[in-house]
Protein backbone atom coordinates (compact mmCIF):
# COMPACT_ATOMS: atom_id res chain seq x y z
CA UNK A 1 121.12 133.78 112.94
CA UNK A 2 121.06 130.70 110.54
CA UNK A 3 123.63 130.37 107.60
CA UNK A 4 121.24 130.03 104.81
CA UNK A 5 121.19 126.54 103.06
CA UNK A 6 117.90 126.52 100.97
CA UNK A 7 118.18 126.71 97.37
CA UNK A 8 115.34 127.97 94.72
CA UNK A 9 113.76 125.05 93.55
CA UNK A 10 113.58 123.66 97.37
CA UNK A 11 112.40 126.64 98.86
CA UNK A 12 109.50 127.72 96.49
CA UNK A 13 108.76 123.64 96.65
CA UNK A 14 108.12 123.71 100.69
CA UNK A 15 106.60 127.39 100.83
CA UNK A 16 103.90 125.33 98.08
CA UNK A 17 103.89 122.06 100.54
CA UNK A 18 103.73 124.60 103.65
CA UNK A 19 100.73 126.71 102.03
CA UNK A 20 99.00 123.51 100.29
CA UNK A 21 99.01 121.78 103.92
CA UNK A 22 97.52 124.56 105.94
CA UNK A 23 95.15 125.45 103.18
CA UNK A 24 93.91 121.70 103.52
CA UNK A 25 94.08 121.92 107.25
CA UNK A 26 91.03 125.02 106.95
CA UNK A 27 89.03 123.20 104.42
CA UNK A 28 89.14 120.26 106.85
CA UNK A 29 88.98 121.26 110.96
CA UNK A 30 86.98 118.41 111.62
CA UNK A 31 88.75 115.76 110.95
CA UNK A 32 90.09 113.62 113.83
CA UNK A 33 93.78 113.65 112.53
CA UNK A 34 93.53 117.37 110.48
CA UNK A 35 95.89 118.59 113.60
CA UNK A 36 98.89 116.41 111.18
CA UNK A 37 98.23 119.37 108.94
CA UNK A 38 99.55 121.79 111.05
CA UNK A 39 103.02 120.25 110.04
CA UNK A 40 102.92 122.43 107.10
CA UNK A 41 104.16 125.05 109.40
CA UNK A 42 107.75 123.57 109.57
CA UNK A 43 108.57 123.68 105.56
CA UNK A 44 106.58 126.82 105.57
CA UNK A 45 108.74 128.24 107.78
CA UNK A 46 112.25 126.45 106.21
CA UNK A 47 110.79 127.87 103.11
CA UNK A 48 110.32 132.00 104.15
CA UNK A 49 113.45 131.76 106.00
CA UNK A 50 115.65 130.07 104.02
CA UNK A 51 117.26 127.69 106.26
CA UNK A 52 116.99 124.13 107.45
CA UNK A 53 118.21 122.74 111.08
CA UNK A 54 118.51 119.54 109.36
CA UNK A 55 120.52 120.51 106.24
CA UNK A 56 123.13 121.95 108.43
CA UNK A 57 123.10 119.03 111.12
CA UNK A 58 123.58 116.35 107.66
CA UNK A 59 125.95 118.99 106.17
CA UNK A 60 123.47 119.53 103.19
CA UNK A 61 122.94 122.79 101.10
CA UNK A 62 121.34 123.76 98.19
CA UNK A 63 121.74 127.21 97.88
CA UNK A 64 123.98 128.56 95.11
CA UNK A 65 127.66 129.13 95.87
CA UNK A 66 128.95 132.41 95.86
């Protein structure tokens, strides 16, 4: 699996962005762009698993060090 390289603050911040995104998403189905909501999914996801593609591919992490 993925090293993990999400932090605290940054993974409670996109499970929040993730949630708030989707939550919009079902207040709003009719909109003609409400499918860009649906990109909550991707910090959502970060977020619950704890790892980014893109923090490892830039060499970033923001977990605590053991």
């Amino acid at each position: 699996m993925f090293k993990k390289n999400v932090g605290g603050i940054d993974r409670t911040l996109r499970i929040l962005v993730g949630i708030a995104l989707l939550v919009a998403f079902g207040l709003n189905p009719s909109s003609q762009y409400s499918w860009l909501y649906l990109i909550g999914i991707v910090p959502l996801a970060t977020g619950l698993l704890s790892t980014c593609p893109l923090y490892s591919i830039f060499g970033l992490n923001t977990c605590p060090r053991k």
